[in-house]
PDB file of N, CA and C in Angstrom:
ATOM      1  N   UNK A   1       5.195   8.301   5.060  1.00  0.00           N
ATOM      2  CA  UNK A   1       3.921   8.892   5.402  1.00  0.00           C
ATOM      3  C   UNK A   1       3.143   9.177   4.114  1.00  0.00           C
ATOM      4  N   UNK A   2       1.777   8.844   3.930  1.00  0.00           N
ATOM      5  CA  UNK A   2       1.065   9.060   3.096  1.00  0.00           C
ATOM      6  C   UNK A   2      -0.092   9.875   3.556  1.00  0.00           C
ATOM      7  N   UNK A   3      -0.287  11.298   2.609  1.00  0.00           N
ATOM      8  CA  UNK A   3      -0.947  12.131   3.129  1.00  0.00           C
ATOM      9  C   UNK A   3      -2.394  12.085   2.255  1.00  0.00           C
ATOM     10  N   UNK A   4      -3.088  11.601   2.533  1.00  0.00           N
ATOM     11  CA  UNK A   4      -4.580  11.539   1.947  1.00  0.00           C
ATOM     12  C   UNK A   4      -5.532  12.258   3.014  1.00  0.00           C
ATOM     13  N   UNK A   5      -6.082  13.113   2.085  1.00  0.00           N
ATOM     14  CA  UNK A   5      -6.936  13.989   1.703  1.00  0.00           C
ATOM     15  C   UNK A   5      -7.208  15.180   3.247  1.00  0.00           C
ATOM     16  N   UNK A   6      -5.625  15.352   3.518  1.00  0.00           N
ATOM     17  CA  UNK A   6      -5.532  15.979   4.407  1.00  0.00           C
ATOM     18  C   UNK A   6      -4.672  15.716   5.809  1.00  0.00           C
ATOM     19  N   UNK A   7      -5.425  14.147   5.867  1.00  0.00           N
ATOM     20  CA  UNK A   7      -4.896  13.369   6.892  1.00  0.00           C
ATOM     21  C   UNK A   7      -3.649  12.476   6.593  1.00  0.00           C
ATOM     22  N   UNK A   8      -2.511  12.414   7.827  1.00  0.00           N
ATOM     23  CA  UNK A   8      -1.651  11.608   7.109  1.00  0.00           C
ATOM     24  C   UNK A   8      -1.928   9.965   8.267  1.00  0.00           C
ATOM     25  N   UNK A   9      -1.425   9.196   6.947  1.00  0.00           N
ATOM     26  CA  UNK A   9      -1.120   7.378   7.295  1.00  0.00           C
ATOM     27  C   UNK A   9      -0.288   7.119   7.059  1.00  0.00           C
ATOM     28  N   UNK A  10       0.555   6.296   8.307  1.00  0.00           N
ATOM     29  CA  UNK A  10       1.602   5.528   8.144  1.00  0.00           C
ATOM     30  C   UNK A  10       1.362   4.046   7.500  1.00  0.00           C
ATOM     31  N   UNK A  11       2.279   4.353   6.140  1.00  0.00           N
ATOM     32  CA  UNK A  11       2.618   2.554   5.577  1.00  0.00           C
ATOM     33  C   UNK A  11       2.707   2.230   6.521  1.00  0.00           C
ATOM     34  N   UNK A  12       3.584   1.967   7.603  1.00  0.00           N
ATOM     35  CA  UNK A  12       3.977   0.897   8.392  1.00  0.00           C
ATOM     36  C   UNK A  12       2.644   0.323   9.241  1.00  0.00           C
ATOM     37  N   UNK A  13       1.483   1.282  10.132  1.00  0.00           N
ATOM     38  CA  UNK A  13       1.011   0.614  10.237  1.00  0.00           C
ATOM     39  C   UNK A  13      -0.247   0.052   9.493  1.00  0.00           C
ATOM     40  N   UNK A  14      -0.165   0.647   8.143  1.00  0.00           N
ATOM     41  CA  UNK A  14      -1.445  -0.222   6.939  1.00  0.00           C
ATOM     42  C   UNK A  14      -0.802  -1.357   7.220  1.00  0.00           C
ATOM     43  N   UNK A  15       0.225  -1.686   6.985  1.00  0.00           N
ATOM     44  CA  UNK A  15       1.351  -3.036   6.527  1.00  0.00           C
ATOM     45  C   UNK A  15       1.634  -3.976   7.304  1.00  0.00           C
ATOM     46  N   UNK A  16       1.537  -3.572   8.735  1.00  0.00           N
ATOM     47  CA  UNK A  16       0.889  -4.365  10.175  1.00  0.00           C
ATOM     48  C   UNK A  16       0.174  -5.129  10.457  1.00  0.00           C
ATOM     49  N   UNK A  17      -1.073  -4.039   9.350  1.00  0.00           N
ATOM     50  CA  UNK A  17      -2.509  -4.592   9.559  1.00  0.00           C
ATOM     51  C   UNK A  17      -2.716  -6.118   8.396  1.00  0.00           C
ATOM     52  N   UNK A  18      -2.290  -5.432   7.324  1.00  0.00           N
ATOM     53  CA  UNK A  18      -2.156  -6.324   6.179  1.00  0.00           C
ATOM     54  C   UNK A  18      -1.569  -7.645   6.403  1.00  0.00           C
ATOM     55  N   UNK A  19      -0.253  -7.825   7.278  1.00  0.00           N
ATOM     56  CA  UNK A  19       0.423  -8.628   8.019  1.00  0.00           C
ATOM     57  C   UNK A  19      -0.346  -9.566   8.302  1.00  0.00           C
ATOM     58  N   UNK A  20      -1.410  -8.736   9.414  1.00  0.00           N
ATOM     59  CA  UNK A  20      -2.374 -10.054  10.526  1.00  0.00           C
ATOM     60  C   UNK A  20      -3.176 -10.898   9.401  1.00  0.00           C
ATOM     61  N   UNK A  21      -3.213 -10.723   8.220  1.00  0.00           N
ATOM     62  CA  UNK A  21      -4.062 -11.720   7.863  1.00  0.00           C
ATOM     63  C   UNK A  21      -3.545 -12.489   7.067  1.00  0.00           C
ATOM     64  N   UNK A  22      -4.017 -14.057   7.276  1.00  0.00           N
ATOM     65  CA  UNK A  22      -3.317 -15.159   7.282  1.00  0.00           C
ATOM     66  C   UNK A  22      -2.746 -15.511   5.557  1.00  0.00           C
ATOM     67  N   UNK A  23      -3.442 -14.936   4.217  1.00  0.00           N
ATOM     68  CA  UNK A  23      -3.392 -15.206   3.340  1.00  0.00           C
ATOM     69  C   UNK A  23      -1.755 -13.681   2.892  1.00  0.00           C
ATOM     70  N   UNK A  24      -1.450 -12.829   3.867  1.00  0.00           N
ATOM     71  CA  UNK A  24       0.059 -12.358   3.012  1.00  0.00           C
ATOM     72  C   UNK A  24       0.649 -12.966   3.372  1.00  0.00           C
ATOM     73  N   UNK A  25       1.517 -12.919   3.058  1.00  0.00           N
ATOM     74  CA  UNK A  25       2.972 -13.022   2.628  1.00  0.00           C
ATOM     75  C   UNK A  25       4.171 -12.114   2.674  1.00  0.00           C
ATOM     76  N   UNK A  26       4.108 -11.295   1.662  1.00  0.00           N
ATOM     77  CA  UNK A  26       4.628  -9.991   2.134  1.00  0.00           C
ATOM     78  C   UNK A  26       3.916  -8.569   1.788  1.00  0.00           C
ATOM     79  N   UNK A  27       3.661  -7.706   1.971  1.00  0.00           N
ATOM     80  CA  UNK A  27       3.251  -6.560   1.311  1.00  0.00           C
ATOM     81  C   UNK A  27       4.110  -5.367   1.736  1.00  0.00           C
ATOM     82  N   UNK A  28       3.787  -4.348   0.985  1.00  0.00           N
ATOM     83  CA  UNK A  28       4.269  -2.746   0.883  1.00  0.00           C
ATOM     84  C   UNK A  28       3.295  -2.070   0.426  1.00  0.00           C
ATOM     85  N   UNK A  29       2.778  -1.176   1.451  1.00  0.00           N
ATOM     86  CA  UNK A  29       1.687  -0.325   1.428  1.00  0.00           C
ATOM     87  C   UNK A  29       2.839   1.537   0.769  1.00  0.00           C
ATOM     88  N   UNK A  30       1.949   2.045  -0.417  1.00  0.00           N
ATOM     89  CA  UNK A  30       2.290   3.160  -1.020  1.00  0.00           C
ATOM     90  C   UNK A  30       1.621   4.438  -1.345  1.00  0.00           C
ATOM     91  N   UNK A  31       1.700   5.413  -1.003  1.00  0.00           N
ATOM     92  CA  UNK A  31       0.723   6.830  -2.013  1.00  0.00           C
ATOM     93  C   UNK A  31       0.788   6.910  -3.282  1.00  0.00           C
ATOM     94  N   UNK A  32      -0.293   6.400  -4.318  1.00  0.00           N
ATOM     95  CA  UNK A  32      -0.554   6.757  -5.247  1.00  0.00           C
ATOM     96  C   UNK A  32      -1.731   7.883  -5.764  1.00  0.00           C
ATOM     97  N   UNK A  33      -1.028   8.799  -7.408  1.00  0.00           N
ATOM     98  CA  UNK A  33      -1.755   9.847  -7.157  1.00  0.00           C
ATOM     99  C   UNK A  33      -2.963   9.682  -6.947  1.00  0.00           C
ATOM    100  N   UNK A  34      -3.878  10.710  -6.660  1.00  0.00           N
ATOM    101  CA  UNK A  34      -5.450  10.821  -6.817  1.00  0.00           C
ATOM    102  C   UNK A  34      -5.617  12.001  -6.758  1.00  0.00           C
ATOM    103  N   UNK A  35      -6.563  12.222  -7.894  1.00  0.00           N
ATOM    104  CA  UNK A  35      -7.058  13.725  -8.536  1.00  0.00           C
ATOM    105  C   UNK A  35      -7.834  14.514  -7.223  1.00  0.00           C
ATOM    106  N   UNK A  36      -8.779  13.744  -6.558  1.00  0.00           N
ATOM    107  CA  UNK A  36      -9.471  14.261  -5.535  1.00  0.00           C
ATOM    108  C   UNK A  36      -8.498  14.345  -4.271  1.00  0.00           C
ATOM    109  N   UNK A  37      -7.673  13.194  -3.623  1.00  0.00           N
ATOM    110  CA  UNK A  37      -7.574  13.236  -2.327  1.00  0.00           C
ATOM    111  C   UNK A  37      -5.970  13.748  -2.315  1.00  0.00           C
ATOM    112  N   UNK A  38      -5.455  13.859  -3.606  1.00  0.00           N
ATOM    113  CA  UNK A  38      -4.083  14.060  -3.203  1.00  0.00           C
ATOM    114  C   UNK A  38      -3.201  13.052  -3.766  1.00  0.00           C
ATOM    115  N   UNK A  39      -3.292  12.075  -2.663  1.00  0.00           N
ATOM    116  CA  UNK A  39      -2.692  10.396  -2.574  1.00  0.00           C
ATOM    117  C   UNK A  39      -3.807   9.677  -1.965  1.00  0.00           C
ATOM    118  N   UNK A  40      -3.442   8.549  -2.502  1.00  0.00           N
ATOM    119  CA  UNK A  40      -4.609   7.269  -2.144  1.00  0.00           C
ATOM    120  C   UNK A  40      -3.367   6.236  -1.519  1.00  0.00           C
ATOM    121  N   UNK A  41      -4.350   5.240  -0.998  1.00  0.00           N
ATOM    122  CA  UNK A  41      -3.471   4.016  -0.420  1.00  0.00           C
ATOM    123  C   UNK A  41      -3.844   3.048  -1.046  1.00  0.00           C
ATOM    124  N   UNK A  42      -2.221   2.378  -1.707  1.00  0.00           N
ATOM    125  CA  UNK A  42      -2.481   1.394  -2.710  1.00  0.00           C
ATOM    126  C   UNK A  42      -1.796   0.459  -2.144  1.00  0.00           C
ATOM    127  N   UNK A  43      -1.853  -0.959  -1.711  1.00  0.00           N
ATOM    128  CA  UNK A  43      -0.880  -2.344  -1.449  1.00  0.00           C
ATOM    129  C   UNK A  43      -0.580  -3.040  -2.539  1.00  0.00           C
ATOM    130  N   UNK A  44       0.653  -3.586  -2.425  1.00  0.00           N
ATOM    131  CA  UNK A  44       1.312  -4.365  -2.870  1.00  0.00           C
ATOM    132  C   UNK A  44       1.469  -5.802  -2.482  1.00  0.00           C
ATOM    133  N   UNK A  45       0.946  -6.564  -2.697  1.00  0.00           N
ATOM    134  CA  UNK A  45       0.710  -7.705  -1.920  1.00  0.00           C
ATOM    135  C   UNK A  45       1.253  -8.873  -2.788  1.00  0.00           C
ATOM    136  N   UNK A  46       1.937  -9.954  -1.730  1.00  0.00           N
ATOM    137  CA  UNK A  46       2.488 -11.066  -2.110  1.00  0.00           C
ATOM    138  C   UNK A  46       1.850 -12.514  -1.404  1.00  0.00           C
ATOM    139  N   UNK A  47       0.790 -13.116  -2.111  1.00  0.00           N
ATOM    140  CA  UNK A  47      -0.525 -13.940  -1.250  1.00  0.00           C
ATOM    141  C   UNK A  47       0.421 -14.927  -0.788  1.00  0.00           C
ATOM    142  N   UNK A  48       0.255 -15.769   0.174  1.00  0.00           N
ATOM    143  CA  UNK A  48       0.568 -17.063   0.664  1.00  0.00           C
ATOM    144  C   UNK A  48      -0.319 -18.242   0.292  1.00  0.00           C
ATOM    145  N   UNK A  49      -1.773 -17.492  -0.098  1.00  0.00           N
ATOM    146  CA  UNK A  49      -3.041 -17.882  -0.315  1.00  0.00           C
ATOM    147  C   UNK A  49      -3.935 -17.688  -0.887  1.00  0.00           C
ATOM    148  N   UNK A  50      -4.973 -18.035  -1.158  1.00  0.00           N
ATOM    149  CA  UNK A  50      -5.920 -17.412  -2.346  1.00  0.00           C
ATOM    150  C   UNK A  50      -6.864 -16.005  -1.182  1.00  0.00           C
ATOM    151  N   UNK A  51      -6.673 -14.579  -1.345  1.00  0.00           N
ATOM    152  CA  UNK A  51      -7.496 -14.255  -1.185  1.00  0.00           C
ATOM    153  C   UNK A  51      -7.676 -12.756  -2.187  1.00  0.00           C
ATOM    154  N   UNK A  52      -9.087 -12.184  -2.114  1.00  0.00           N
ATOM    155  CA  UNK A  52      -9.091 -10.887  -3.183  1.00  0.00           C
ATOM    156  C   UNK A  52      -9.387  -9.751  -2.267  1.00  0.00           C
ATOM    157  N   UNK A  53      -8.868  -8.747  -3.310  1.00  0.00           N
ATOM    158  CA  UNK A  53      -8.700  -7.276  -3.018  1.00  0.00           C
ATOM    159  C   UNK A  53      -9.912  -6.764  -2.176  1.00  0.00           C
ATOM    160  N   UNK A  54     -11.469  -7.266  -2.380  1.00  0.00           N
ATOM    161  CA  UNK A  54     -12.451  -6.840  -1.472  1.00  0.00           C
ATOM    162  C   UNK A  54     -12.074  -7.652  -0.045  1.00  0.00           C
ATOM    163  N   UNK A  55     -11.518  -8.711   0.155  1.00  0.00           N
ATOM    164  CA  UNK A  55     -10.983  -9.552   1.234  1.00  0.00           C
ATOM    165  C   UNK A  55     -10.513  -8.418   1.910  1.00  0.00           C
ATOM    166  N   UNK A  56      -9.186  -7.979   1.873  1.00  0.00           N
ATOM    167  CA  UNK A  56      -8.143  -7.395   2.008  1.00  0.00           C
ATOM    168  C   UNK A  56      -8.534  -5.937   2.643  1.00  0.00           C
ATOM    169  N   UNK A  57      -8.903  -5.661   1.696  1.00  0.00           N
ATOM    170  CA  UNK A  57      -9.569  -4.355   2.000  1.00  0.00           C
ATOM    171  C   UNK A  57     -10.284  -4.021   3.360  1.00  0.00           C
ATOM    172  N   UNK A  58     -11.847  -4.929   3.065  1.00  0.00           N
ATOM    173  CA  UNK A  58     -12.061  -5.455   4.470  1.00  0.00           C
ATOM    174  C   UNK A  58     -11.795  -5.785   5.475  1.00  0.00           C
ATOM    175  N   UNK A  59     -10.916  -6.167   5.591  1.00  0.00           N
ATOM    176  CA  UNK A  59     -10.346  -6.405   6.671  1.00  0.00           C
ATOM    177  C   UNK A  59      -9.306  -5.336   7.404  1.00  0.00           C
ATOM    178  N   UNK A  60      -8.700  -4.612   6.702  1.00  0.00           N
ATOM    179  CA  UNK A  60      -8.139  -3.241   7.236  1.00  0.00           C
ATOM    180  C   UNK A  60      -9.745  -2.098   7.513  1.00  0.00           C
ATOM    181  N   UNK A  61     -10.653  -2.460   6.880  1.00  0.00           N
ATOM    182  CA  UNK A  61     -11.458  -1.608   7.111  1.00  0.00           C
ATOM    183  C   UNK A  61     -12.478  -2.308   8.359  1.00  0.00           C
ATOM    184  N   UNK A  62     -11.663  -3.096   8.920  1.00  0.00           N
ATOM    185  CA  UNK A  62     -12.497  -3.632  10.210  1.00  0.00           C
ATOM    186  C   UNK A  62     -12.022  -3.462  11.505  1.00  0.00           C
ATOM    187  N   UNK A  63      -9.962  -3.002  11.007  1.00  0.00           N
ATOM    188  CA  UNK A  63      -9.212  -2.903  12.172  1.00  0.00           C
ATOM    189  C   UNK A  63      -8.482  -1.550  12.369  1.00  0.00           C
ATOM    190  N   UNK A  64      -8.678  -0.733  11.205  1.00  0.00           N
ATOM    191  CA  UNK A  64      -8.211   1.167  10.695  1.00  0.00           C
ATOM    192  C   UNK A  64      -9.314   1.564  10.889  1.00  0.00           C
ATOM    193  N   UNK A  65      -8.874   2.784  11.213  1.00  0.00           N
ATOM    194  CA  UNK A  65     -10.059   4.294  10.734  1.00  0.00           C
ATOM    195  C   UNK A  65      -9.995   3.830   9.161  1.00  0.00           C
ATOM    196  N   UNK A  66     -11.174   4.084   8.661  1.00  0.00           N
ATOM    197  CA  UNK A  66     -11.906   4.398   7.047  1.00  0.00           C
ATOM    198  C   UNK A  66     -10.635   4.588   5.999  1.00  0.00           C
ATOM    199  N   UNK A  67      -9.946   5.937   6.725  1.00  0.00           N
ATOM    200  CA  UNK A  67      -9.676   6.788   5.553  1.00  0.00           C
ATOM    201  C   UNK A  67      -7.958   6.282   5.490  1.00  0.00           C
ATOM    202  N   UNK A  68      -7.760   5.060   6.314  1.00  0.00           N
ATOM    203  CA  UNK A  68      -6.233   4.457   6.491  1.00  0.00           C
ATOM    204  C   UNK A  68      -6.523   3.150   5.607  1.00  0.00           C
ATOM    205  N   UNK A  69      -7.556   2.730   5.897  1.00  0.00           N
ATOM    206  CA  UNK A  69      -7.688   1.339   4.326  1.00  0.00           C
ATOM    207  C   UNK A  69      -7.186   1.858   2.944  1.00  0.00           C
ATOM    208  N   UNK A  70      -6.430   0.667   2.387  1.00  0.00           N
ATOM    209  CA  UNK A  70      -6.043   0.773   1.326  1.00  0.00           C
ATOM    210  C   UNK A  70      -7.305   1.050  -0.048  1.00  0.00           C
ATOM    211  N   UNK A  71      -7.236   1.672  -0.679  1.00  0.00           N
ATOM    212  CA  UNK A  71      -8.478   1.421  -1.721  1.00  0.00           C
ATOM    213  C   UNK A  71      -8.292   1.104  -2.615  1.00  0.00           C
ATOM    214  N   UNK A  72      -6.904   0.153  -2.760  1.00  0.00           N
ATOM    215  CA  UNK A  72      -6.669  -0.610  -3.942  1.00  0.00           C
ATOM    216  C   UNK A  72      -5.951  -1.524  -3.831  1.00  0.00           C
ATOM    217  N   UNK A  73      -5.713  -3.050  -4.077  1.00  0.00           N
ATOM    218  CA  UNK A  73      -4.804  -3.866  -4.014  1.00  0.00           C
ATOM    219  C   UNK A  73      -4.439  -4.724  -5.133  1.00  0.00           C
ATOM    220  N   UNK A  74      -3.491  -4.389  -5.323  1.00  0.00           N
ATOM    221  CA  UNK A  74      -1.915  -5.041  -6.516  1.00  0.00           C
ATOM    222  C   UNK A  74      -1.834  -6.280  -5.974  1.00  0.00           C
ATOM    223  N   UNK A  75      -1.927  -7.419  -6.667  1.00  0.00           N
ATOM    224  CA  UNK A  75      -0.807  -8.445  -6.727  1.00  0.00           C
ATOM    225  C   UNK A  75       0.396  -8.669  -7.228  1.00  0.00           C
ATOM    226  N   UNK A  76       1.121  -9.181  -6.721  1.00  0.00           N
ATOM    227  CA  UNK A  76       2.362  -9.004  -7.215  1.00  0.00           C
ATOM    228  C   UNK A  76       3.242 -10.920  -6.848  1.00  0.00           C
ATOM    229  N   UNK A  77       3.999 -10.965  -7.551  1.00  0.00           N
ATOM    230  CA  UNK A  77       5.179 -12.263  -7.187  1.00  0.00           C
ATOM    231  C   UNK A  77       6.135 -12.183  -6.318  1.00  0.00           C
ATOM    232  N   UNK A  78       6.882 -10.725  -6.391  1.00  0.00           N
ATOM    233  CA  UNK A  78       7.658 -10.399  -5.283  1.00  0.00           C
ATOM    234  C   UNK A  78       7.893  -8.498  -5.493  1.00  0.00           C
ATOM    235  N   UNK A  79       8.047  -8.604  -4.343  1.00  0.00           N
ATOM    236  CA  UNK A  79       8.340  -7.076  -3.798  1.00  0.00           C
ATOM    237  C   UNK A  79       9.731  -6.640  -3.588  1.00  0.00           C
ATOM    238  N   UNK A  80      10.428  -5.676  -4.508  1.00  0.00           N
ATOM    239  CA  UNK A  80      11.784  -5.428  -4.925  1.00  0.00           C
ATOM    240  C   UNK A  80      12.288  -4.842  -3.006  1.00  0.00           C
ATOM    241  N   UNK A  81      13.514  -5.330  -3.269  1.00  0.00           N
ATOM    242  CA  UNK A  81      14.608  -5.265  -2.011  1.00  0.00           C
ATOM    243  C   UNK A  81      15.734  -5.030  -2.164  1.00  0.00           C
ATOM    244  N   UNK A  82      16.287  -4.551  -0.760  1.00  0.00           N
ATOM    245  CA  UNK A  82      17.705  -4.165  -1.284  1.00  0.00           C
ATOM    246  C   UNK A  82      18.518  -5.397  -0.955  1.00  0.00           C
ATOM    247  N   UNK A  83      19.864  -5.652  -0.930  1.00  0.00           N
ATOM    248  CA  UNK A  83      20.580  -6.332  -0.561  1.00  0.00           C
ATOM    249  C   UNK A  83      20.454  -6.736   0.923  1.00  0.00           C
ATOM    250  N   UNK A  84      19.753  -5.978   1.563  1.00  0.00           N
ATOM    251  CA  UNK A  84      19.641  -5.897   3.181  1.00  0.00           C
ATOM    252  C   UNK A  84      18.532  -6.442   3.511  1.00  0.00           C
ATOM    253  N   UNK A  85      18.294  -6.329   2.397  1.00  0.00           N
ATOM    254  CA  UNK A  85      16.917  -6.843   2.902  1.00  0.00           C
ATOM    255  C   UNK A  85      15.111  -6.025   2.613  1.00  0.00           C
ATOM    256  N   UNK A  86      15.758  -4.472   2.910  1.00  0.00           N
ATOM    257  CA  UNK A  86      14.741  -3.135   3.014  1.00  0.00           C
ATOM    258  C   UNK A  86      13.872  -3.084   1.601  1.00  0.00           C
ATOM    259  N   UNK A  87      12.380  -3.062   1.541  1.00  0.00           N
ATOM    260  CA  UNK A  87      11.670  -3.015   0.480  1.00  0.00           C
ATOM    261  C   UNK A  87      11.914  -1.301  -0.238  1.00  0.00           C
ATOM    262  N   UNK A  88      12.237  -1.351  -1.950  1.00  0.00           N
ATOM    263  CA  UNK A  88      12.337  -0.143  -2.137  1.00  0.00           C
ATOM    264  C   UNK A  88      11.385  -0.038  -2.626  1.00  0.00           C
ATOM    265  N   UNK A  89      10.798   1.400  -1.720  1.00  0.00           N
ATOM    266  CA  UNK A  89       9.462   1.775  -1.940  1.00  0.00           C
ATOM    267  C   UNK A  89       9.186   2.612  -3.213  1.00  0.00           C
ATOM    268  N   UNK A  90      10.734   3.196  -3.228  1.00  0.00           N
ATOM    269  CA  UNK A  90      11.012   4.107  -4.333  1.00  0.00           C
ATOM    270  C   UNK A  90      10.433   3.568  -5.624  1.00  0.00           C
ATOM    271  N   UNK A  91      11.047   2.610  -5.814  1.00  0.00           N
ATOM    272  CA  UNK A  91      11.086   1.442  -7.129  1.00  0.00           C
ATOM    273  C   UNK A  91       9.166   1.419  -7.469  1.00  0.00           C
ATOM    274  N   UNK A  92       9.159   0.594  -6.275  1.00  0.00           N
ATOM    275  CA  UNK A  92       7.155   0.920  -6.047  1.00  0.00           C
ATOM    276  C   UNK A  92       6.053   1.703  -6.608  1.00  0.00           C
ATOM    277  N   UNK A  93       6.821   3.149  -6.032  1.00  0.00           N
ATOM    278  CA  UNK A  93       5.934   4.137  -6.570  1.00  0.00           C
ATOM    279  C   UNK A  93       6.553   4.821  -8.025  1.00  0.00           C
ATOM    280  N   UNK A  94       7.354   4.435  -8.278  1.00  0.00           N
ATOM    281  CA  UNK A  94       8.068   5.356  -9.392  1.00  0.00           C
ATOM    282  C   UNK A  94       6.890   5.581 -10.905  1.00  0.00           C
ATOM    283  N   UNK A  95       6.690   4.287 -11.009  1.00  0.00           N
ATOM    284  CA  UNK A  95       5.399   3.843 -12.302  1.00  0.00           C
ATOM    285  C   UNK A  95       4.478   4.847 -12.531  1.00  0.00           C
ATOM    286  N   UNK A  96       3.808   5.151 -10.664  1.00  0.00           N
ATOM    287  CA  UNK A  96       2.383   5.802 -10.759  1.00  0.00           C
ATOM    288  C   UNK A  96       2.522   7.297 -10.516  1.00  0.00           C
ATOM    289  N   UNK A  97       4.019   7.506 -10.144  1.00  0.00           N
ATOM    290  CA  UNK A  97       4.087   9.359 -10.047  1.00  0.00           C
ATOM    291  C   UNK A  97       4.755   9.856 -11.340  1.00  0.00           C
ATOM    292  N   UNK A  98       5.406   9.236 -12.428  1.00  0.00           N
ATOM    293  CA  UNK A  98       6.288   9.165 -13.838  1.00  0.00           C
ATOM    294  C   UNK A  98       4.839  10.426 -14.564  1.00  0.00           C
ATOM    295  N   UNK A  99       5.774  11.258 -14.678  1.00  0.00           N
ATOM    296  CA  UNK A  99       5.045  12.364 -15.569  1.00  0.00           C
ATOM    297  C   UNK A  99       4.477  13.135 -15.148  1.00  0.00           C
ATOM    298  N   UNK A 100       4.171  13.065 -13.720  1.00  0.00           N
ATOM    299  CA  UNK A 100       3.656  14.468 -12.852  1.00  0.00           C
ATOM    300  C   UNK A 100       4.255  15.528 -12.553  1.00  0.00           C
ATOM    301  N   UNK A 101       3.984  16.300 -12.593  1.00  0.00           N
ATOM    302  CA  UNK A 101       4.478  17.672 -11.668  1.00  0.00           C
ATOM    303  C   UNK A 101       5.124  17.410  -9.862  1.00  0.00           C
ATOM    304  N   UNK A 102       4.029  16.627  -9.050  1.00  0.00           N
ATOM    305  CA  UNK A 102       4.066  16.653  -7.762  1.00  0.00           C
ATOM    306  C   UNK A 102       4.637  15.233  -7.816  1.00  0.00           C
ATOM    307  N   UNK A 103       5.374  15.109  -6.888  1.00  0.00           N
ATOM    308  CA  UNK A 103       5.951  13.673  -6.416  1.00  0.00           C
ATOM    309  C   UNK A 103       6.263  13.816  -5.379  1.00  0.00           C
ATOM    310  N   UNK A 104       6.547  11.955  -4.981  1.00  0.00           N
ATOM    311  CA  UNK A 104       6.915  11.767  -3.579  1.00  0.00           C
ATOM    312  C   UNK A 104       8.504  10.852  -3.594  1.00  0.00           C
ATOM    313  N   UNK A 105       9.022  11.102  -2.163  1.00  0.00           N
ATOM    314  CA  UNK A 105      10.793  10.366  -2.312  1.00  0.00           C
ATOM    315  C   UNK A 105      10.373   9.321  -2.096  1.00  0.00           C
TER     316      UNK A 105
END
């Protein structure tokens, strides 16, 4: 659960949404900090295809409430896993909460 700016969003269904469109591959939707809202929603995305972050964006902001779009999107080559298979989200966010006071598991 990612709690921005009051309200909370489930990764799972940003990551749904991100899903339906034809250019992922794989993604992992995360809370990264933000001075104003708390946490922001950042993706992790693995293209199948050429598309960009205003793409992306858009398009969750055509099929979410506003404040469930991601407002930032990462490319990436691949998205760390466990042996099972399960994306660690941990691994994910570790970079952008390193040196704060407040963190998330």
């Amino acid at each position: 659960m990612i709690i921005t700016g009051g309200e909370n969003v489930s990764s799972i269904e940003v990551e749904d949404c991100l899903f339906s469109h034809p250019a992922v591959a794989e993604v992992a939707v995360i809370g990264v900090p933000d001075e104003r809202w708390g946490e922001t929603i950042k993706a992790l995305v693995v293209r199948s295809a050429d598309v960009t972050e205003a793409e992306l964006i858009k398009h969750c902001k055509e099929r979410l409430a506003g404040y469930k779009a991601p407002t930032s999107v990462e490319f990436r080559d691949s998205i760390p896993r466990t042996a099972t298979g399960k994306i660690q989200k941990f691994k994910l966010r570790e970079p952008f909460w390193a040196g704060r006071d407040r963190g998330v598991n």
